[in-house]
PDB file of N, CA and C in Angstrom:
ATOM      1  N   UNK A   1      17.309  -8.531  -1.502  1.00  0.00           N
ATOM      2  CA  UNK A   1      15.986  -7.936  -1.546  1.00  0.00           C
ATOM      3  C   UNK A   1      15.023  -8.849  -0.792  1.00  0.00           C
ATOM      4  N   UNK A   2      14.157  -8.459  -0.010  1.00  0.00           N
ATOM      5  CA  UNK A   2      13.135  -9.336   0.435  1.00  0.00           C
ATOM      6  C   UNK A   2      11.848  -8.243   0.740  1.00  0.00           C
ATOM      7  N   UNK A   3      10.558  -9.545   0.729  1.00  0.00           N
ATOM      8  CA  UNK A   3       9.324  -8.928   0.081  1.00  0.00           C
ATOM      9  C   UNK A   3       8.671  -9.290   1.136  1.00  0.00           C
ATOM     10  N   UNK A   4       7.558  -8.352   1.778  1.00  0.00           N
ATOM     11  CA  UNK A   4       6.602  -8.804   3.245  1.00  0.00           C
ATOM     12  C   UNK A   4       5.375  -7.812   2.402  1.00  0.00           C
ATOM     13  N   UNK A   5       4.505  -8.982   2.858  1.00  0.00           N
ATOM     14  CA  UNK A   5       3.233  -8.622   2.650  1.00  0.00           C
ATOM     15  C   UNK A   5       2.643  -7.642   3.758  1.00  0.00           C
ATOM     16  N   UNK A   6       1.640  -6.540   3.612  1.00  0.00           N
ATOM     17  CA  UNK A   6       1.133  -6.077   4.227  1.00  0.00           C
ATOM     18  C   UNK A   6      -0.328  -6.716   4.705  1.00  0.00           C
ATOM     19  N   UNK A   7      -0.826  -5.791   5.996  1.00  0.00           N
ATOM     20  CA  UNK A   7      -1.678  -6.416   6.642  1.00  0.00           C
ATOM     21  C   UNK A   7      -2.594  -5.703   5.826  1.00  0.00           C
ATOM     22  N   UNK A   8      -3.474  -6.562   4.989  1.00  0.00           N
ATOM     23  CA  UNK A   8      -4.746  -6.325   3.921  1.00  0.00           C
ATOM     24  C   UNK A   8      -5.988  -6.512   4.498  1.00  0.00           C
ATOM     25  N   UNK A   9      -6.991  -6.297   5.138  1.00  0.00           N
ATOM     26  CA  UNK A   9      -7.949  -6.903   5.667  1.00  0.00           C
ATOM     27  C   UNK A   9      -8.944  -6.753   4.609  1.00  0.00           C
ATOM     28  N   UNK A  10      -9.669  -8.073   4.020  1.00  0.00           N
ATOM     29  CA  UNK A  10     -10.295  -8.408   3.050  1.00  0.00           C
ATOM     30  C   UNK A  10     -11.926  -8.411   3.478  1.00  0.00           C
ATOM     31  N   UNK A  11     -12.613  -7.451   2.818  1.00  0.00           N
ATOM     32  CA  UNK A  11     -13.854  -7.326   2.642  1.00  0.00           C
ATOM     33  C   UNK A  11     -14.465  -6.900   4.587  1.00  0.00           C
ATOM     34  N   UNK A  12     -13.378  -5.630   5.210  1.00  0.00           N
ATOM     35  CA  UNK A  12     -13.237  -5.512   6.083  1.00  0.00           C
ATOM     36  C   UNK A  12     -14.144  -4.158   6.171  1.00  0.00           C
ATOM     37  N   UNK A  13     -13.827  -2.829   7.394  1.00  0.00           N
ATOM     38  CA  UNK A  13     -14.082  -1.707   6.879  1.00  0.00           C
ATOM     39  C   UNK A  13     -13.916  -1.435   5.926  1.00  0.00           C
ATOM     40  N   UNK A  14     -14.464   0.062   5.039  1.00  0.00           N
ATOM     41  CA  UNK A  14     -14.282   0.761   4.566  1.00  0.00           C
ATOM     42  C   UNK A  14     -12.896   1.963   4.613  1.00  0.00           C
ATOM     43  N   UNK A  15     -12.756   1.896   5.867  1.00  0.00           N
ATOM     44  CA  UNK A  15     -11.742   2.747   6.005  1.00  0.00           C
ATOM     45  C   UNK A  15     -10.457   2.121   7.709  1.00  0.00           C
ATOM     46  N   UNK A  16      -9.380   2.045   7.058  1.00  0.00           N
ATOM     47  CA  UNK A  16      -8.977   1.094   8.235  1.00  0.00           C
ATOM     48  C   UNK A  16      -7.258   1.739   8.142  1.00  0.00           C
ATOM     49  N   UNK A  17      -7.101   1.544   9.470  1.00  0.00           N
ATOM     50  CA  UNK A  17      -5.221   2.071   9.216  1.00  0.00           C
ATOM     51  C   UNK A  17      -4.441   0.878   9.764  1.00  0.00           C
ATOM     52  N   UNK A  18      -3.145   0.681   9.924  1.00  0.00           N
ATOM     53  CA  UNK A  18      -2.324  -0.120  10.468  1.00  0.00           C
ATOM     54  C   UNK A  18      -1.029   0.764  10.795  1.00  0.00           C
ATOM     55  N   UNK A  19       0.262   0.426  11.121  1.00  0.00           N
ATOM     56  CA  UNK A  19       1.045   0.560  11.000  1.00  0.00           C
ATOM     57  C   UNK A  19       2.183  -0.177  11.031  1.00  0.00           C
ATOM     58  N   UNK A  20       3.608  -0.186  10.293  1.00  0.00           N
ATOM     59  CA  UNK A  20       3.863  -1.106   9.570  1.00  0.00           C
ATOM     60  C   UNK A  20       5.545  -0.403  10.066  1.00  0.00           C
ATOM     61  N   UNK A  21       6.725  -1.515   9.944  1.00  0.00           N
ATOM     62  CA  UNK A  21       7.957  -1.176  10.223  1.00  0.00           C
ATOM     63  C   UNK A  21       8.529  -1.661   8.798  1.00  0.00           C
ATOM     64  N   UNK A  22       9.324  -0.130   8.340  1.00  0.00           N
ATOM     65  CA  UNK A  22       9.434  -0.295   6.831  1.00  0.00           C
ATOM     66  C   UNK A  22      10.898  -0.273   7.429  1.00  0.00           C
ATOM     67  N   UNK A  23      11.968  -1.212   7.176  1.00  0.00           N
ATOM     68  CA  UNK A  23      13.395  -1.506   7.437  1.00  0.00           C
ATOM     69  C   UNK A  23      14.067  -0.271   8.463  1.00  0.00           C
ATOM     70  N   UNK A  24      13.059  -0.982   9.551  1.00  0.00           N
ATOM     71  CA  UNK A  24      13.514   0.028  10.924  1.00  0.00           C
ATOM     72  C   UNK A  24      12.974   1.533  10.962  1.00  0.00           C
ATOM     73  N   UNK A  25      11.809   1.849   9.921  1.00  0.00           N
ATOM     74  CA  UNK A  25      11.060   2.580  10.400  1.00  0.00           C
ATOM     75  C   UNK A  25      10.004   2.889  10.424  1.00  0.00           C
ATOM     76  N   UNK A  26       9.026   3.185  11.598  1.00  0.00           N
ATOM     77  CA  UNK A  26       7.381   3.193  11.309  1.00  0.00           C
ATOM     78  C   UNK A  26       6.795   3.887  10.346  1.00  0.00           C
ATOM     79  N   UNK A  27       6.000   3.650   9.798  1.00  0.00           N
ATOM     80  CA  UNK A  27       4.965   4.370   9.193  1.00  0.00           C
ATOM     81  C   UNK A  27       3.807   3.328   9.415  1.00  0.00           C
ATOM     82  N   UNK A  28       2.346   4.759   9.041  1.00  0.00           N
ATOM     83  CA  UNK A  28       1.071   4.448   9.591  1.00  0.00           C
ATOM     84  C   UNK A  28       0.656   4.816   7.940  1.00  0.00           C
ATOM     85  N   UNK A  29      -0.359   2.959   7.511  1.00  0.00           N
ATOM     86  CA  UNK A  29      -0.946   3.163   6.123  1.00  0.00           C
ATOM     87  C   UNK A  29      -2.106   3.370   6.032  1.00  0.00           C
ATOM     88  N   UNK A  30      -3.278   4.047   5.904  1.00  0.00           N
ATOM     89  CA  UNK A  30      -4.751   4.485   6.109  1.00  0.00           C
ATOM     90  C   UNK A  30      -5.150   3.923   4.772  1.00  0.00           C
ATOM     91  N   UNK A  31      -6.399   2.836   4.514  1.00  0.00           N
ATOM     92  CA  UNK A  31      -6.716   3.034   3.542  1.00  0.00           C
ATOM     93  C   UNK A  31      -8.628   2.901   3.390  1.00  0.00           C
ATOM     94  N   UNK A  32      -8.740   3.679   2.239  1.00  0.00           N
ATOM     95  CA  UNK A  32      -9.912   4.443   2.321  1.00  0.00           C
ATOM     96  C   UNK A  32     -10.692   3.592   1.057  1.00  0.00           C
ATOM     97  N   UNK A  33     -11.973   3.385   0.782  1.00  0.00           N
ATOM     98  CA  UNK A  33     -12.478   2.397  -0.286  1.00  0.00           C
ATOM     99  C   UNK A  33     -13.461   3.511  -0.275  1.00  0.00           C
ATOM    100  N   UNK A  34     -13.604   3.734  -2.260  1.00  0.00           N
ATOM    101  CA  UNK A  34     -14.510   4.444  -2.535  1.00  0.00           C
ATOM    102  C   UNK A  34     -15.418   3.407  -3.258  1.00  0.00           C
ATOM    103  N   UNK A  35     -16.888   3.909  -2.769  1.00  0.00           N
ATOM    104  CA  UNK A  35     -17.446   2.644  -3.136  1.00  0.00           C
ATOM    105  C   UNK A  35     -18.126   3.215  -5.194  1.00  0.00           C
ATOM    106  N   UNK A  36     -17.626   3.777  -5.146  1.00  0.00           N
ATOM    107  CA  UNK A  36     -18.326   4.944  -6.593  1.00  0.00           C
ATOM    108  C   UNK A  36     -17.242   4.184  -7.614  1.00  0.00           C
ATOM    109  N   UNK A  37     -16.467   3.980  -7.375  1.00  0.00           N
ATOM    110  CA  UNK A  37     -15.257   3.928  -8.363  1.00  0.00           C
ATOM    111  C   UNK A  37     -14.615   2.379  -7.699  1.00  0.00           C
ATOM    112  N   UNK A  38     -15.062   1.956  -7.017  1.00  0.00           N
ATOM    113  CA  UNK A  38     -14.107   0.648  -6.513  1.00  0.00           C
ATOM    114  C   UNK A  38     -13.099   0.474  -6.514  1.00  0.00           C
ATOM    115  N   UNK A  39     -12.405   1.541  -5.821  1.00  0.00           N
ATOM    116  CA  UNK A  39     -11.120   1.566  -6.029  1.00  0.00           C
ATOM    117  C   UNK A  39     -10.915   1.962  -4.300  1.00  0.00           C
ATOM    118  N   UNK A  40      -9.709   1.375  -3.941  1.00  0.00           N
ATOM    119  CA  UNK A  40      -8.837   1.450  -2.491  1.00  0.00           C
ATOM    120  C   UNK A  40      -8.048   2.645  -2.502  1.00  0.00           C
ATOM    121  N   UNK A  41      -8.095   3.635  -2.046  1.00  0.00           N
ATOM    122  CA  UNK A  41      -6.734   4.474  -2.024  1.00  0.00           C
ATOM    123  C   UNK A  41      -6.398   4.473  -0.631  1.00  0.00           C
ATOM    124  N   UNK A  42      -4.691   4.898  -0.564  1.00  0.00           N
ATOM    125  CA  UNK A  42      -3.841   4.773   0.292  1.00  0.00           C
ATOM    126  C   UNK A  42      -3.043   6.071   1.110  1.00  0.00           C
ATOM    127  N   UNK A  43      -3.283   6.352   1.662  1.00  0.00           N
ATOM    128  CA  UNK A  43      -2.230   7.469   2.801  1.00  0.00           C
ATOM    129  C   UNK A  43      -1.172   7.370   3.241  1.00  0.00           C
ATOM    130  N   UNK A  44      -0.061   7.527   3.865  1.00  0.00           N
ATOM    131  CA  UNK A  44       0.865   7.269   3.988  1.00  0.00           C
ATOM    132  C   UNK A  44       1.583   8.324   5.216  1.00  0.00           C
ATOM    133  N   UNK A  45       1.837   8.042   6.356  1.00  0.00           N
ATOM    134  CA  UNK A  45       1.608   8.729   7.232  1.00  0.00           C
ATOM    135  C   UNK A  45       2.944   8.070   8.110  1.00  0.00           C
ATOM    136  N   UNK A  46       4.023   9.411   8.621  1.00  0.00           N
ATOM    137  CA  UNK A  46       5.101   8.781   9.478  1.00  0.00           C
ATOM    138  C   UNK A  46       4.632   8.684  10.636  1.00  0.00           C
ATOM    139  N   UNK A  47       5.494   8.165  11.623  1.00  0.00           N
ATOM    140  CA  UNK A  47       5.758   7.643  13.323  1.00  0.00           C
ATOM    141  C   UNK A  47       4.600   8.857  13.844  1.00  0.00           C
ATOM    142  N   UNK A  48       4.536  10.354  14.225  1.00  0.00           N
ATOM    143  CA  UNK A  48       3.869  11.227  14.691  1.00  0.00           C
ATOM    144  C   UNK A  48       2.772  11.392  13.771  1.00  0.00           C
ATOM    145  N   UNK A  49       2.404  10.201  12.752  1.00  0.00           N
ATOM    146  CA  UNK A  49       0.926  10.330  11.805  1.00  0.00           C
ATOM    147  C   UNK A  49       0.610  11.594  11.658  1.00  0.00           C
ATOM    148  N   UNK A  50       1.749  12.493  10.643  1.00  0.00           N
ATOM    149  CA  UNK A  50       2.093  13.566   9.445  1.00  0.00           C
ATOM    150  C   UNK A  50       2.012  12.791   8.170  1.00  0.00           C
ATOM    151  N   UNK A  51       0.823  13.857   7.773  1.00  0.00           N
ATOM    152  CA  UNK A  51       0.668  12.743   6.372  1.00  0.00           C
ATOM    153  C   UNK A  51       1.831  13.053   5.578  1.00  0.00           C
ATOM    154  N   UNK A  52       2.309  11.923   4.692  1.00  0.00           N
ATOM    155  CA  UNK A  52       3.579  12.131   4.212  1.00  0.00           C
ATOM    156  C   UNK A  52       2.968  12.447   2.254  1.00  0.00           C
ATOM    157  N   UNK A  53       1.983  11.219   2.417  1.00  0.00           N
ATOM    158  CA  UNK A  53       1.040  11.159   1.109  1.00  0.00           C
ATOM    159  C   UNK A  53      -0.232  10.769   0.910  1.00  0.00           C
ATOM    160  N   UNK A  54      -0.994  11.547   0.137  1.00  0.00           N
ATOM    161  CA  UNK A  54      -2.773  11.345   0.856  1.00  0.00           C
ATOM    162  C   UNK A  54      -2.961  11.002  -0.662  1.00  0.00           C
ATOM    163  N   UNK A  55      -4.180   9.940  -0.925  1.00  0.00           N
ATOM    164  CA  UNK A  55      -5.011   9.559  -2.119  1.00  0.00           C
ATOM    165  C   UNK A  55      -4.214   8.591  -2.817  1.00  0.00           C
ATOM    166  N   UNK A  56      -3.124   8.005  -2.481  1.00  0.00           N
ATOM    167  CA  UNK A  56      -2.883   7.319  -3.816  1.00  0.00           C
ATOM    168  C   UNK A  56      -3.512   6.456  -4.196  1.00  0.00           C
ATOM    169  N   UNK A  57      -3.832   5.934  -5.739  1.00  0.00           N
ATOM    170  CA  UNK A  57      -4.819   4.898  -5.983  1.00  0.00           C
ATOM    171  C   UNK A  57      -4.039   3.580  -5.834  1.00  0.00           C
ATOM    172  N   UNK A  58      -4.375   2.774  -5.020  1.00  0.00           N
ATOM    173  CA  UNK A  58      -3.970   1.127  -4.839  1.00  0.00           C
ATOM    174  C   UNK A  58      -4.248   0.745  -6.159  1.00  0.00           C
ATOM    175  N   UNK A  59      -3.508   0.318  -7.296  1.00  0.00           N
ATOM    176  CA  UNK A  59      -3.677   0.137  -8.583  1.00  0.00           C
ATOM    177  C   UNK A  59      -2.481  -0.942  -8.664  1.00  0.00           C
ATOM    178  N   UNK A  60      -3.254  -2.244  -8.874  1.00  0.00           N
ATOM    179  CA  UNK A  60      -2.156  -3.544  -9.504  1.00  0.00           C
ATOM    180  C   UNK A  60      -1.004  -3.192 -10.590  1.00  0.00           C
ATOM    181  N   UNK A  61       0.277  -3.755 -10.253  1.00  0.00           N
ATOM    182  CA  UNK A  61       1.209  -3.785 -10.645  1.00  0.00           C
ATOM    183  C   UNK A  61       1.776  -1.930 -11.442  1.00  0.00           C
ATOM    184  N   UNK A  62       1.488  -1.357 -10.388  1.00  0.00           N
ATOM    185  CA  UNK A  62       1.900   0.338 -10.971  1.00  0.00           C
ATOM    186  C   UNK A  62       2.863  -0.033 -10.297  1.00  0.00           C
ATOM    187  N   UNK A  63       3.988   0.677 -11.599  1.00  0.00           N
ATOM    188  CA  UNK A  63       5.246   0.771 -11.128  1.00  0.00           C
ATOM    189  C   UNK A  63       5.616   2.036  -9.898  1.00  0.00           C
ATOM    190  N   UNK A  64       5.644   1.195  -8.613  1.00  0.00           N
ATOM    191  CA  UNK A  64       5.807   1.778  -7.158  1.00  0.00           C
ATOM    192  C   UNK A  64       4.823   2.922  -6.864  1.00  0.00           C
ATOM    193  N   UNK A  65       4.093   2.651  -6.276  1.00  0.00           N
ATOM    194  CA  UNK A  65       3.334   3.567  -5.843  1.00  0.00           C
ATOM    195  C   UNK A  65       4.033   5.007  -5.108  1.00  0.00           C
ATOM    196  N   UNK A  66       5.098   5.053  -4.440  1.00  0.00           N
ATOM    197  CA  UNK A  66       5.412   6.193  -4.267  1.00  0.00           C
ATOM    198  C   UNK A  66       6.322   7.113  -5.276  1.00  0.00           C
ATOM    199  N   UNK A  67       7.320   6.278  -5.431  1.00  0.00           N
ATOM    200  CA  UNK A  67       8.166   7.097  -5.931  1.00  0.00           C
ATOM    201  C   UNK A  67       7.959   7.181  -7.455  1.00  0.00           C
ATOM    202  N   UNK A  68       6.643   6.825  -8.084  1.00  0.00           N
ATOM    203  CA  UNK A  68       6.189   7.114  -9.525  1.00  0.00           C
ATOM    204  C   UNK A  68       5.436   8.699  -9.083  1.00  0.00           C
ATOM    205  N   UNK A  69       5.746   9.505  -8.117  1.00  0.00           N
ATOM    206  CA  UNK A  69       5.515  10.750  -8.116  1.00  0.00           C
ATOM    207  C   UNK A  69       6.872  11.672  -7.749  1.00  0.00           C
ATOM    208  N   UNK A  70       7.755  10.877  -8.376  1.00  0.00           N
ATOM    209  CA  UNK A  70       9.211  11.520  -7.796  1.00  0.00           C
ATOM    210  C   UNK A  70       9.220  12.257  -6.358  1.00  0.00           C
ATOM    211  N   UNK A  71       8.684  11.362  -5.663  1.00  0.00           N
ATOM    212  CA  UNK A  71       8.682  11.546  -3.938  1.00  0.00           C
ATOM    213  C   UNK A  71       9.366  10.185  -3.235  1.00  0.00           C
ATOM    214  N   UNK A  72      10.918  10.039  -3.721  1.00  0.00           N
ATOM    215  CA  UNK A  72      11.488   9.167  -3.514  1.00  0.00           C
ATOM    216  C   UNK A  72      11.882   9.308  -2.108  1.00  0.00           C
ATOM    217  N   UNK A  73      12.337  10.684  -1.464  1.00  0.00           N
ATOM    218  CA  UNK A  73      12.161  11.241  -0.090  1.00  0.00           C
ATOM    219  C   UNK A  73      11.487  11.096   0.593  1.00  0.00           C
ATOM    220  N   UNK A  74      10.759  10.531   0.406  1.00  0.00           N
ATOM    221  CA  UNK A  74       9.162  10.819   1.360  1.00  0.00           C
ATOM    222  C   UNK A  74       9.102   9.592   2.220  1.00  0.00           C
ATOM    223  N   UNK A  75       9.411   8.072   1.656  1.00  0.00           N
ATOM    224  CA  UNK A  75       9.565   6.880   1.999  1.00  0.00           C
ATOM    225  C   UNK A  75      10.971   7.078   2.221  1.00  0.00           C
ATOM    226  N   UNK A  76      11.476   6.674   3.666  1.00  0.00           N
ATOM    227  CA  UNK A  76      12.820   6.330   4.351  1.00  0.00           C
ATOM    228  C   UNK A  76      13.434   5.814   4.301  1.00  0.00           C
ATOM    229  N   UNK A  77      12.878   4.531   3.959  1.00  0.00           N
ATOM    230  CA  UNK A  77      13.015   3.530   3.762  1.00  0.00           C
ATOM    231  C   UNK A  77      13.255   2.938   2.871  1.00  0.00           C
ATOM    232  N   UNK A  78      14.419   1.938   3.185  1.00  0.00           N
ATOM    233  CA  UNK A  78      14.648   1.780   1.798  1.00  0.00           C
ATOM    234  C   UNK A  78      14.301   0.588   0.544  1.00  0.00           C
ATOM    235  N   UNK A  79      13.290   1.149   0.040  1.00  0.00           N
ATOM    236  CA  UNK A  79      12.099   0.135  -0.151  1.00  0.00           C
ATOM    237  C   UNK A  79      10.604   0.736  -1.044  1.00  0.00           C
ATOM    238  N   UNK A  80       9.813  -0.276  -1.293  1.00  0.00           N
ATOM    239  CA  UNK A  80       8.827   0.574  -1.900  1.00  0.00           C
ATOM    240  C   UNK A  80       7.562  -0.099  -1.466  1.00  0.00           C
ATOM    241  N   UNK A  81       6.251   0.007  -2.203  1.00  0.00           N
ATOM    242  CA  UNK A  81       5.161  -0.628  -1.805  1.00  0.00           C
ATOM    243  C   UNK A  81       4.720  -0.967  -3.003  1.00  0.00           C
ATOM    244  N   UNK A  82       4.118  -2.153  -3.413  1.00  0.00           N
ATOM    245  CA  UNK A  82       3.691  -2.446  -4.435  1.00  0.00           C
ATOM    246  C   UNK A  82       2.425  -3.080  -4.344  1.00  0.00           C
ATOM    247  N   UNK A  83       1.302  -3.246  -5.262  1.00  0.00           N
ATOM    248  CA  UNK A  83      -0.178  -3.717  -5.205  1.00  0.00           C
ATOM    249  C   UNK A  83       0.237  -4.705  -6.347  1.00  0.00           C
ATOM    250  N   UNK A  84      -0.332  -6.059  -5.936  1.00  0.00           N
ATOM    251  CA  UNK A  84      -0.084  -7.324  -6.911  1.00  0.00           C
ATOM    252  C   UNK A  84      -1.127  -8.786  -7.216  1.00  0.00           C
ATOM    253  N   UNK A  85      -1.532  -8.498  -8.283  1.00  0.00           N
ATOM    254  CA  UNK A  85      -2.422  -9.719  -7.847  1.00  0.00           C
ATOM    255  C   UNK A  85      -2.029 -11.739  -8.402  1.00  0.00           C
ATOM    256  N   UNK A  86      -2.132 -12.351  -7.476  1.00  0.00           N
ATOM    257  CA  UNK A  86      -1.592 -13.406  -7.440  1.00  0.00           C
ATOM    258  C   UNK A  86      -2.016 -14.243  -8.393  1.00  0.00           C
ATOM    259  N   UNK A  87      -3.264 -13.930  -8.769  1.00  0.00           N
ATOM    260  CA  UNK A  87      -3.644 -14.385  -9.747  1.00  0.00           C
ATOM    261  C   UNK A  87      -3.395 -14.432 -11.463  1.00  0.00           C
ATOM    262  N   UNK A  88      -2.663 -13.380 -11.475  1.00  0.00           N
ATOM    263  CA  UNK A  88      -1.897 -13.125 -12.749  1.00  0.00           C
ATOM    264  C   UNK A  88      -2.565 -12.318 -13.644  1.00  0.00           C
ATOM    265  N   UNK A  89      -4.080 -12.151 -13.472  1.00  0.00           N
ATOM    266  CA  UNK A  89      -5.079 -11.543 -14.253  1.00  0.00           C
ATOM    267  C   UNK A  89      -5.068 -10.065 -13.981  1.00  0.00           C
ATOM    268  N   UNK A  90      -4.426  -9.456 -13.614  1.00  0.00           N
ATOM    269  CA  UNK A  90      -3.991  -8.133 -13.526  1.00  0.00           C
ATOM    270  C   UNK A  90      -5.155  -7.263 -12.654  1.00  0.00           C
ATOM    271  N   UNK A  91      -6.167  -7.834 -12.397  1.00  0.00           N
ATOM    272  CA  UNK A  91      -7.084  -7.432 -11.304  1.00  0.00           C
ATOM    273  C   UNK A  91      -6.539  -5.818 -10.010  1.00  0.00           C
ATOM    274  N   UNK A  92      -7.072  -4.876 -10.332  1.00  0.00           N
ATOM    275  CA  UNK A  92      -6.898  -4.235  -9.685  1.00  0.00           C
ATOM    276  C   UNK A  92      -7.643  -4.546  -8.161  1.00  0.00           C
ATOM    277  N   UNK A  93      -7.211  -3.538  -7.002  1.00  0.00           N
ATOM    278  CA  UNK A  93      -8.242  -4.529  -5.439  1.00  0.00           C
ATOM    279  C   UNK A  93      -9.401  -3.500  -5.682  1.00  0.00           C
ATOM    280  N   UNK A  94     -10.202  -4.155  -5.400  1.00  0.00           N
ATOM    281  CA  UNK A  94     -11.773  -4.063  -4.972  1.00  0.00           C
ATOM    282  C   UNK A  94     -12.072  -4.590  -3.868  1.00  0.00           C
ATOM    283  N   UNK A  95     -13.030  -4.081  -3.497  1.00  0.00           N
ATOM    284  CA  UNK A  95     -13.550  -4.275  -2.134  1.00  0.00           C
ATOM    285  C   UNK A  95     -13.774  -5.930  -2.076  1.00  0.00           C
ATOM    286  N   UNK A  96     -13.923  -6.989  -2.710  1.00  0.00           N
ATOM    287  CA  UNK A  96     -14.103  -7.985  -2.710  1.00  0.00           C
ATOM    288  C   UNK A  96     -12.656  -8.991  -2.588  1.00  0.00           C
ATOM    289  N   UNK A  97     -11.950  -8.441  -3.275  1.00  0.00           N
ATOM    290  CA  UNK A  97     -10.390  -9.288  -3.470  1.00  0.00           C
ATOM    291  C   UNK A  97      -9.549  -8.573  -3.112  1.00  0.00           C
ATOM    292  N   UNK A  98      -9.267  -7.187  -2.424  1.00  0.00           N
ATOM    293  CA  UNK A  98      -8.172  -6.763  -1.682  1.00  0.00           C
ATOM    294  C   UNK A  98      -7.915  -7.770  -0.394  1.00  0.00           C
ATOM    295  N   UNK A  99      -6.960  -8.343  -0.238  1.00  0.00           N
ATOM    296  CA  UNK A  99      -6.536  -8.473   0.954  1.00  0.00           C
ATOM    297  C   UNK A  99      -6.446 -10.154   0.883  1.00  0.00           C
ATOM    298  N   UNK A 100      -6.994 -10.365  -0.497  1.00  0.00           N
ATOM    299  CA  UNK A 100      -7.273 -12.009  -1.145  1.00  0.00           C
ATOM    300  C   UNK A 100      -6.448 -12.455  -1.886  1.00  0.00           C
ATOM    301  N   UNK A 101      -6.671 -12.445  -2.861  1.00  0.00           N
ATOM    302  CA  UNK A 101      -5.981 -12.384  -4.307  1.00  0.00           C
ATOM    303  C   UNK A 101      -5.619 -11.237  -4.806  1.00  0.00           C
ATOM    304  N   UNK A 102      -5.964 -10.210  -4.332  1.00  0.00           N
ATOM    305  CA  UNK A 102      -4.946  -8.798  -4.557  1.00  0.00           C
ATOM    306  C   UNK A 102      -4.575  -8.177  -3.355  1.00  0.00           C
ATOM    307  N   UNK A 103      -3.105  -8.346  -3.381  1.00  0.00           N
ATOM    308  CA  UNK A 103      -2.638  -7.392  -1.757  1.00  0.00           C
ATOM    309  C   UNK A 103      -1.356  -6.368  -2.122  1.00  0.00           C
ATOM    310  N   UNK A 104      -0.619  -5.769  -0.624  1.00  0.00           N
ATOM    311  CA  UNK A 104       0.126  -5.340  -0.958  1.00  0.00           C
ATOM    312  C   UNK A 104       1.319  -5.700  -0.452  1.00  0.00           C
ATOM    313  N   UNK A 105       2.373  -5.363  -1.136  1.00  0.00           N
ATOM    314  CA  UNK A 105       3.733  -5.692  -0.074  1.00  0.00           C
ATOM    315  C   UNK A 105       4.797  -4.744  -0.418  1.00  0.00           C
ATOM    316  N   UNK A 106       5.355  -4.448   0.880  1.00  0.00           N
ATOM    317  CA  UNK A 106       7.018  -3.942   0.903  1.00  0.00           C
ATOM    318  C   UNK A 106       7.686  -4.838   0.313  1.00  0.00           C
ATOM    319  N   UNK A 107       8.512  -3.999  -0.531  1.00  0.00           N
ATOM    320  CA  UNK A 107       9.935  -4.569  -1.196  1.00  0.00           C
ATOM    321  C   UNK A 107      11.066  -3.847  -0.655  1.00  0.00           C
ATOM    322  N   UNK A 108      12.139  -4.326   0.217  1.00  0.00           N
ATOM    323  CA  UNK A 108      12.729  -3.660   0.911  1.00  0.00           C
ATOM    324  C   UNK A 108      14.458  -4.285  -0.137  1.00  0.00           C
ATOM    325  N   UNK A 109      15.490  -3.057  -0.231  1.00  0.00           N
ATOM    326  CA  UNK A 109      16.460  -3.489  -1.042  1.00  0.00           C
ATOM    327  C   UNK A 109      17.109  -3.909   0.226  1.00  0.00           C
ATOM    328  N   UNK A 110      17.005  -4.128   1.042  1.00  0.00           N
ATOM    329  CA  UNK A 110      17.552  -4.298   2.558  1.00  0.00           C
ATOM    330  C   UNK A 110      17.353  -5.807   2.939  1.00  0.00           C
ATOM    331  N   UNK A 111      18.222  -7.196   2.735  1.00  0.00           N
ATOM    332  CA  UNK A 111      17.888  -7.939   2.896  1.00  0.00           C
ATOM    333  C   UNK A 111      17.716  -8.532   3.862  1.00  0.00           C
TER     334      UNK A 111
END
């Protein structure tokens, strides 16, 4: 198993995408900051940026953000995404500590 952090940009836009090689395959991650609720949500978008999954809430230590919607298909890859904060204090990201002390990373079963 091995774990890569994603590219978090901390106290950056509001709304920012990347794209990311999940064990040999692209996907494009959009993420959107509501400033009402302080909360990050996430998109999830393949190689031809088809959304695959729109809104999820970036929420510390939820067990896998994708496939806790039994959309284990949807990600190719074989692997998941997880939101974690280093700090241990269970801190969900906010616009202040995403990308700091709370980020995200692929967990790929693919070593």
């Amino acid at each position: 198993m091995s774990v890569r952090e994603l590219a978090i940009i901390n106290q950056g836009p509001e709304y920012y995408e990347f794209s990311s090689n999940f064990d040999g395959v692209r996907y494009y991650l959009v993420f959107n900051y509501n400033r009402r609720n302080d909360t990050w949500y996430m998109d999830l978008k393949d190689a031809t940026r088809q959304t695959l999954l729109a809104g999820l809430a970036c929420l510390t230590d939820t067990q896998f953000l994708v496939t806790r919607f039994g959309l284990d298909n949807v990600l190719w890859a074989d692997g998941e995404i997880l939101i974690s904060d280093s700090t241990g204090e269970g801190e969900d990201p906010s616009y202040l500590n995403f990308g700091a002390e709370v980020s995200a990373f692929y967990l790929s079963i693919i070593s």
